[in-house]
N, C-alpha and C. Protein backbone atom coordinates (compact mmCIF):
# COMPACT_ATOMS: atom_id res chain seq x y z
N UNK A 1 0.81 -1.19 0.00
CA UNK A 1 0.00 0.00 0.00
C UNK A 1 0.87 1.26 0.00
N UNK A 2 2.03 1.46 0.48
CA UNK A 2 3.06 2.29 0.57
C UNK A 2 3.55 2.81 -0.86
N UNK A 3 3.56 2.00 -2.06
CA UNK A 3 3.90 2.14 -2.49
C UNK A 3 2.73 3.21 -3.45
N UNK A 4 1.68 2.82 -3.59
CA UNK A 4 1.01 3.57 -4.09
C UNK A 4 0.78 5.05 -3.21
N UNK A 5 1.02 5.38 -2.33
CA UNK A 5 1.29 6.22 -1.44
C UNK A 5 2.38 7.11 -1.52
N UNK A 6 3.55 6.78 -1.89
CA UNK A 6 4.53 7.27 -2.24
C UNK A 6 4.30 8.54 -3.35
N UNK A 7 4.09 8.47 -4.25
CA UNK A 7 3.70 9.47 -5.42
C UNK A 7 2.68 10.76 -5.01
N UNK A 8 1.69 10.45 -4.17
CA UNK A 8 1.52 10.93 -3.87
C UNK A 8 1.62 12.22 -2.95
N UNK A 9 2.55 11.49 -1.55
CA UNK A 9 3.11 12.43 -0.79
C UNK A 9 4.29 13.54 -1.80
N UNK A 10 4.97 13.28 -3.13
CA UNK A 10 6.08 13.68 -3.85
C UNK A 10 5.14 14.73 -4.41
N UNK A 11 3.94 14.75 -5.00
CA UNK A 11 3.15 15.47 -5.63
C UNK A 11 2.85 16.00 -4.83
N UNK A 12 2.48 15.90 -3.62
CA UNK A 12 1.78 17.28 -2.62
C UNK A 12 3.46 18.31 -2.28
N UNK A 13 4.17 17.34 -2.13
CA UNK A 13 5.27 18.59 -1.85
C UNK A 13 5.56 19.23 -2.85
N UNK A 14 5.65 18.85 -4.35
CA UNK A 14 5.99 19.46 -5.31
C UNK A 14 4.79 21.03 -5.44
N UNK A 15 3.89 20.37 -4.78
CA UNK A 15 2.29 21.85 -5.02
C UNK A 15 3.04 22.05 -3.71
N UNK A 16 3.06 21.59 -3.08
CA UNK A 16 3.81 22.87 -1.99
C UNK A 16 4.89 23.65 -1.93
N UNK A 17 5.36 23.30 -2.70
CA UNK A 17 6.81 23.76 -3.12
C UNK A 17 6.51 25.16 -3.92
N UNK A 18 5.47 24.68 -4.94
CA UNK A 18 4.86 25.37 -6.44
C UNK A 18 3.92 27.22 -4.99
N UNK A 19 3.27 26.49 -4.32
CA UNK A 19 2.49 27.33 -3.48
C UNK A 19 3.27 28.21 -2.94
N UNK A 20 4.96 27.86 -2.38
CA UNK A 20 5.72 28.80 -1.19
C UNK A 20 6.58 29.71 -2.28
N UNK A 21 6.62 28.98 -3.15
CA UNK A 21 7.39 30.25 -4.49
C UNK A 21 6.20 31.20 -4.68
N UNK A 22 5.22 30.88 -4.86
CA UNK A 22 4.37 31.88 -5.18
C UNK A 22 3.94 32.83 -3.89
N UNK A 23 4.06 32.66 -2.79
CA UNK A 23 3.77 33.13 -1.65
C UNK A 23 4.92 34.46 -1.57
N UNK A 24 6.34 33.79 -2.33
CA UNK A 24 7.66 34.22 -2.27
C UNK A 24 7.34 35.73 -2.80
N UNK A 25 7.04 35.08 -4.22
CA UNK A 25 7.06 36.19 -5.05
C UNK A 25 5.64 37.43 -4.79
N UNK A 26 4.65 37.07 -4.14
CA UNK A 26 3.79 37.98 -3.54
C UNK A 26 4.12 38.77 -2.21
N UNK A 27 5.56 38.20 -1.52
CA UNK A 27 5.99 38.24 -0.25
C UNK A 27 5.38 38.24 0.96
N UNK A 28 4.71 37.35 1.08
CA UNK A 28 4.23 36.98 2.29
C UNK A 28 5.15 35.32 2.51
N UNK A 29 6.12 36.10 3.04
CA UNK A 29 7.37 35.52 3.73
C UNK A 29 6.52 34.45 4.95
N UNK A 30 5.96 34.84 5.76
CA UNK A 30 4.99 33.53 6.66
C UNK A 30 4.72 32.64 6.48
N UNK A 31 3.59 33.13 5.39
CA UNK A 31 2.78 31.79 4.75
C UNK A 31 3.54 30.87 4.16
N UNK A 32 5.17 31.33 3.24
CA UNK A 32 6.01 30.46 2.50
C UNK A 32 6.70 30.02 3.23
N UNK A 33 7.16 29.97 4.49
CA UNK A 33 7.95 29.51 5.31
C UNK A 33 7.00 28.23 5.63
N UNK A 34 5.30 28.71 5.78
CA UNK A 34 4.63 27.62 6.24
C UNK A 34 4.57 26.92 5.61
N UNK A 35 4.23 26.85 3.85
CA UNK A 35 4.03 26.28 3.29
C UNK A 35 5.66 25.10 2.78
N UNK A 36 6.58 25.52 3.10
CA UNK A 36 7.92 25.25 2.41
C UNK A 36 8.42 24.32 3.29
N UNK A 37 7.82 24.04 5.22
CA UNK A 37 8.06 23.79 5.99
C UNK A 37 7.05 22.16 5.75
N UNK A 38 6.08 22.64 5.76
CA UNK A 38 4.80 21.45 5.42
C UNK A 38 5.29 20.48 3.78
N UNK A 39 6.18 21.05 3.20
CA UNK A 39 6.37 20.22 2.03
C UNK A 39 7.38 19.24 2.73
N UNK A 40 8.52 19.94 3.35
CA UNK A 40 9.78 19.14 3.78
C UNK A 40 9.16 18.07 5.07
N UNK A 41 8.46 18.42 5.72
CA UNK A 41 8.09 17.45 6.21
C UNK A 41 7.68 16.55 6.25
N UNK A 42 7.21 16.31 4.69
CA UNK A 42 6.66 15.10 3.57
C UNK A 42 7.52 13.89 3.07
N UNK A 43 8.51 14.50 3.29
CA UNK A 43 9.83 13.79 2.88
C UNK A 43 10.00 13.78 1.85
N UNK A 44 10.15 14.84 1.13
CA UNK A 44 10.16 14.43 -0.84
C UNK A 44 11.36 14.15 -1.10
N UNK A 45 11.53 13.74 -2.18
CA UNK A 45 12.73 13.08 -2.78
C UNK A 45 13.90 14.28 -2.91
N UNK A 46 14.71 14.07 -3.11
CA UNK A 46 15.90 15.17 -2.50
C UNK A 46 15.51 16.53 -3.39
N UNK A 47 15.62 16.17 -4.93
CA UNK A 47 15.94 17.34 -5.69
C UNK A 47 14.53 18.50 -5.08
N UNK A 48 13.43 17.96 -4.55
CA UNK A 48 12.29 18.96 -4.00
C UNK A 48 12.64 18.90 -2.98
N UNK A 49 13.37 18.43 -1.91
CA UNK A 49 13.66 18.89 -0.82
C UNK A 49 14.65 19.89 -0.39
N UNK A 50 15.63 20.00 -1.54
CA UNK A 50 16.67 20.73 -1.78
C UNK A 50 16.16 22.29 -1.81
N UNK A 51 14.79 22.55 -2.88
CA UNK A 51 14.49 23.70 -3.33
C UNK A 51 13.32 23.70 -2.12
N UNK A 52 13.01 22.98 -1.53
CA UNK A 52 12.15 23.46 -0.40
C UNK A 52 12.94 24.29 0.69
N UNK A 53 13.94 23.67 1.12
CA UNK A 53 15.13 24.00 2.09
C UNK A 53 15.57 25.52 1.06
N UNK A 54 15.78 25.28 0.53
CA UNK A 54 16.23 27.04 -0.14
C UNK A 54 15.07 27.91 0.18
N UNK A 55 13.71 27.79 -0.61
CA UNK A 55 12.94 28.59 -0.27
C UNK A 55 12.40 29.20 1.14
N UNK A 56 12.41 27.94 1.63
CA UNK A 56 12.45 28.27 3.11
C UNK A 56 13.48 29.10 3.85
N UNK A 57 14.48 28.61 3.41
CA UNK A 57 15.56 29.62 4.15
C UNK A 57 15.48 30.85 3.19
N UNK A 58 15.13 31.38 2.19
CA UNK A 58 14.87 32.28 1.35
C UNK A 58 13.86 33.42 2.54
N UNK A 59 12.83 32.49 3.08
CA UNK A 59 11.46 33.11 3.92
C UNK A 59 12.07 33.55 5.48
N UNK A 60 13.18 32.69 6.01
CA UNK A 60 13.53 33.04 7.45
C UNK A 60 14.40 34.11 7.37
N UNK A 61 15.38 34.29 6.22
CA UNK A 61 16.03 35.28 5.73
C UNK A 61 15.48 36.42 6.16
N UNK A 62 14.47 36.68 5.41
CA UNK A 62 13.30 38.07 4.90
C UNK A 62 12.68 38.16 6.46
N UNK A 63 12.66 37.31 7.14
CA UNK A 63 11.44 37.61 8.36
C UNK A 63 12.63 37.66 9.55
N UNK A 64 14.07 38.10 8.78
CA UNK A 64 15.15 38.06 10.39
C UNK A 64 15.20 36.72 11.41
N UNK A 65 15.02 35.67 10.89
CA UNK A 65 15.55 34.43 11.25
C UNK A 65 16.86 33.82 10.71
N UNK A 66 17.58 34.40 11.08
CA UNK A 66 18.98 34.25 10.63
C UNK A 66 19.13 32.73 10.79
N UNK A 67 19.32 31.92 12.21
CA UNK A 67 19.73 30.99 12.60
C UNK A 67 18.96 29.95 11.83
N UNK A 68 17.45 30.29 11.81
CA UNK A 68 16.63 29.18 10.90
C UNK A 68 17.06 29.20 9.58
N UNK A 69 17.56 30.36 8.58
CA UNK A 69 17.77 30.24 7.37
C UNK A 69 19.47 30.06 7.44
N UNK A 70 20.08 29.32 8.49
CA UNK A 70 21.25 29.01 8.18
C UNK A 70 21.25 27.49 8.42
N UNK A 71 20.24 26.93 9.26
CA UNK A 71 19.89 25.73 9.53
C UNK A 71 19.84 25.08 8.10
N UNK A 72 19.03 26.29 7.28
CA UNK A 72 18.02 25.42 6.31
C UNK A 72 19.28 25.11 5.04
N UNK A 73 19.75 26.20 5.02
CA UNK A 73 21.33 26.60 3.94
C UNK A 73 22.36 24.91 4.23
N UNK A 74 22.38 24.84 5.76
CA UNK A 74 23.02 23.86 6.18
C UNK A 74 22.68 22.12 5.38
N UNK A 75 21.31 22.26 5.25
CA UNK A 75 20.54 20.76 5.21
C UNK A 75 20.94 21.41 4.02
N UNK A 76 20.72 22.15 2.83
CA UNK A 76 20.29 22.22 1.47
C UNK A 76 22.09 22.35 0.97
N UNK A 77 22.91 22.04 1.78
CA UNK A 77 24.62 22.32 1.43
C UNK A 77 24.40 20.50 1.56
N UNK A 78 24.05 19.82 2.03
CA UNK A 78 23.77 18.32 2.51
C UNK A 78 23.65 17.62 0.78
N UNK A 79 22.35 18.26 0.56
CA UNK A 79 21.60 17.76 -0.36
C UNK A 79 22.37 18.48 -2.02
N UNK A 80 22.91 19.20 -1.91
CA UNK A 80 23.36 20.10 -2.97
C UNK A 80 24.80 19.27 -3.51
N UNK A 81 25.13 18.46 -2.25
CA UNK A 81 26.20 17.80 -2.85
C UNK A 81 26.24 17.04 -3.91
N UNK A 82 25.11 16.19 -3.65
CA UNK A 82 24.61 15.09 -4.63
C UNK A 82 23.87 16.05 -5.87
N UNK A 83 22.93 17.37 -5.96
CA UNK A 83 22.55 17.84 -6.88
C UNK A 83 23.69 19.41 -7.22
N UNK A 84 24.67 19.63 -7.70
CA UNK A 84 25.31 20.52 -8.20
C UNK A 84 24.35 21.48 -8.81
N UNK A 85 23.89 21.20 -9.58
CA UNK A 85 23.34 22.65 -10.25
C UNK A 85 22.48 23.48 -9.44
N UNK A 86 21.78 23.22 -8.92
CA UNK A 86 20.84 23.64 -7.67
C UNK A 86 21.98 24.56 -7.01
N UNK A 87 23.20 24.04 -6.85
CA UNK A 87 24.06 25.28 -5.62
C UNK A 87 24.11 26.57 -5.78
N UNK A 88 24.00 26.97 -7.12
CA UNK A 88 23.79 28.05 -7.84
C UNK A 88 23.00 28.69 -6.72
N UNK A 89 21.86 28.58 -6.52
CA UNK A 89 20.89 29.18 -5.75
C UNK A 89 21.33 29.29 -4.21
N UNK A 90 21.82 28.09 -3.76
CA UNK A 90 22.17 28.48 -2.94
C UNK A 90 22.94 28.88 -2.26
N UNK A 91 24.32 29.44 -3.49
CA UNK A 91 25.37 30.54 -2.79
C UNK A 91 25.16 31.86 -3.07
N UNK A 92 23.81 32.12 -3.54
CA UNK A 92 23.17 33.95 -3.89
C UNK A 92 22.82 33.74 -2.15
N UNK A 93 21.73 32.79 -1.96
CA UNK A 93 21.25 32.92 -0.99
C UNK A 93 22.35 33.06 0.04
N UNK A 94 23.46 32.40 0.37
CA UNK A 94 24.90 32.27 1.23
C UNK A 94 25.34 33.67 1.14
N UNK A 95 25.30 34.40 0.13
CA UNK A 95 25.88 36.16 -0.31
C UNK A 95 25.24 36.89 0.34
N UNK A 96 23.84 36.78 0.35
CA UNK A 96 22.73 37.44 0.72
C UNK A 96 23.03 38.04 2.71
N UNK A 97 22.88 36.37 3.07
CA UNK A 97 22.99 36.24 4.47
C UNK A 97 24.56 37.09 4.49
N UNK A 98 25.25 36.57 4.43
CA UNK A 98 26.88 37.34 4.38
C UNK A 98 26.64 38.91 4.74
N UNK A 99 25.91 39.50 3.57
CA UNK A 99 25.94 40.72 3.37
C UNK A 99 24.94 41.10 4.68
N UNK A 100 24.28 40.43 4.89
CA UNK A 100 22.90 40.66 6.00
C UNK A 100 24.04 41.30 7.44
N UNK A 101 24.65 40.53 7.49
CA UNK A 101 25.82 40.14 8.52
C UNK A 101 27.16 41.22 8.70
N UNK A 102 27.45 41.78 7.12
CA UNK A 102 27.87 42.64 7.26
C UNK A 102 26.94 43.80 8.08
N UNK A 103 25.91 44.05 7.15
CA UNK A 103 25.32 45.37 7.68
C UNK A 103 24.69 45.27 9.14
N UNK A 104 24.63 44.16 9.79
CA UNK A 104 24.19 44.02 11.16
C UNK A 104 24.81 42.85 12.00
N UNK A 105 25.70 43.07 12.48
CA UNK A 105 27.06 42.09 12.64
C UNK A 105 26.28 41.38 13.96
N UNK A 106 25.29 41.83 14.37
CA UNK A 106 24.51 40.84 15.58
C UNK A 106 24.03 40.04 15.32
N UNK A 107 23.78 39.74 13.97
CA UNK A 107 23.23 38.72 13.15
C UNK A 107 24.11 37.64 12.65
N UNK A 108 25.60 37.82 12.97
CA UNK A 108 25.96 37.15 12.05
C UNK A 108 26.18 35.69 12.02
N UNK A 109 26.29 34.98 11.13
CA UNK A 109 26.06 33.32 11.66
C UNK A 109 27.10 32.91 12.00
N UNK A 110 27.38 31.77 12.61
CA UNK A 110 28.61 31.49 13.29
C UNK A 110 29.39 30.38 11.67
C-alpha cells in the first residue's frame, strides 16, 4: 500500500513547493515559510527537498531568522552535494545572508 502512497506524498510537496514560491514572489514571507516547511516534512525526494530548504531559508532570511535560514542553507549544502546545479541558488542565498551580517554584525552566523 506504501507504495502507491509514495507518489503521492512527492506530488503534494511538489504543489507545496509550487504554493511557497508563489507566496515568495507575492511576499508573504509567513505563509512560504509555512508552506515550504509542510512540504519538507513530507519527505520528498531530495531534488524537492533541496528547493524546499532554499525557499524556506529564502522566507527566514526576509522575516530576520537568521539561525533558521542558516539551519536550512546547512541541510540544502547536505543535499546540494549530490545535486550541483541547484548550488547556484544556494550561494546567492549564502551572499545574501553574508551581506545581511555585514550590515548588522549581531546577526551574524557562526
Amino acid at each position: 500500500m506504501s507504495d502507491h502512497l509514495e507518489p503521492l506524498t512527492s506530488d503534494l510537496s511538489q504543489i507545496l513547493l509550487h504554493k511557497a514560491r508563489l507566496e515568495a514572489r507575492a511576499g508573504d514571507w509567513p505563509r512560504c515559510e509555512d508552506l515550504a516547511t509542510r512540504g519538507i516534512f513530507r519527505a520528498p525526494e531530495p531534488t524537492c527537498a533541496l528547493a524546499l530548504h532554499l525557499v524556506r531559508a529564502q522566507a527566514r532570511f526576509e522575516t530576520g531568522d537568521f539561525s533558521g535560514a542558516s539551519a536550512d542553507l546547512d541541510r540544502a549544502d547536505d543535499l546540494r552535494a549530490v545535486f550541483p546545479v541547484a548550488a547556484i541558488a544556494a550561494e546567492v542565498l549564502e551572499l545574501r545572508l553574508r551581506l545581511q551580517a555585514h550590515l548588522a554584525p549581531e546577526y551574524a552566523l557562526a
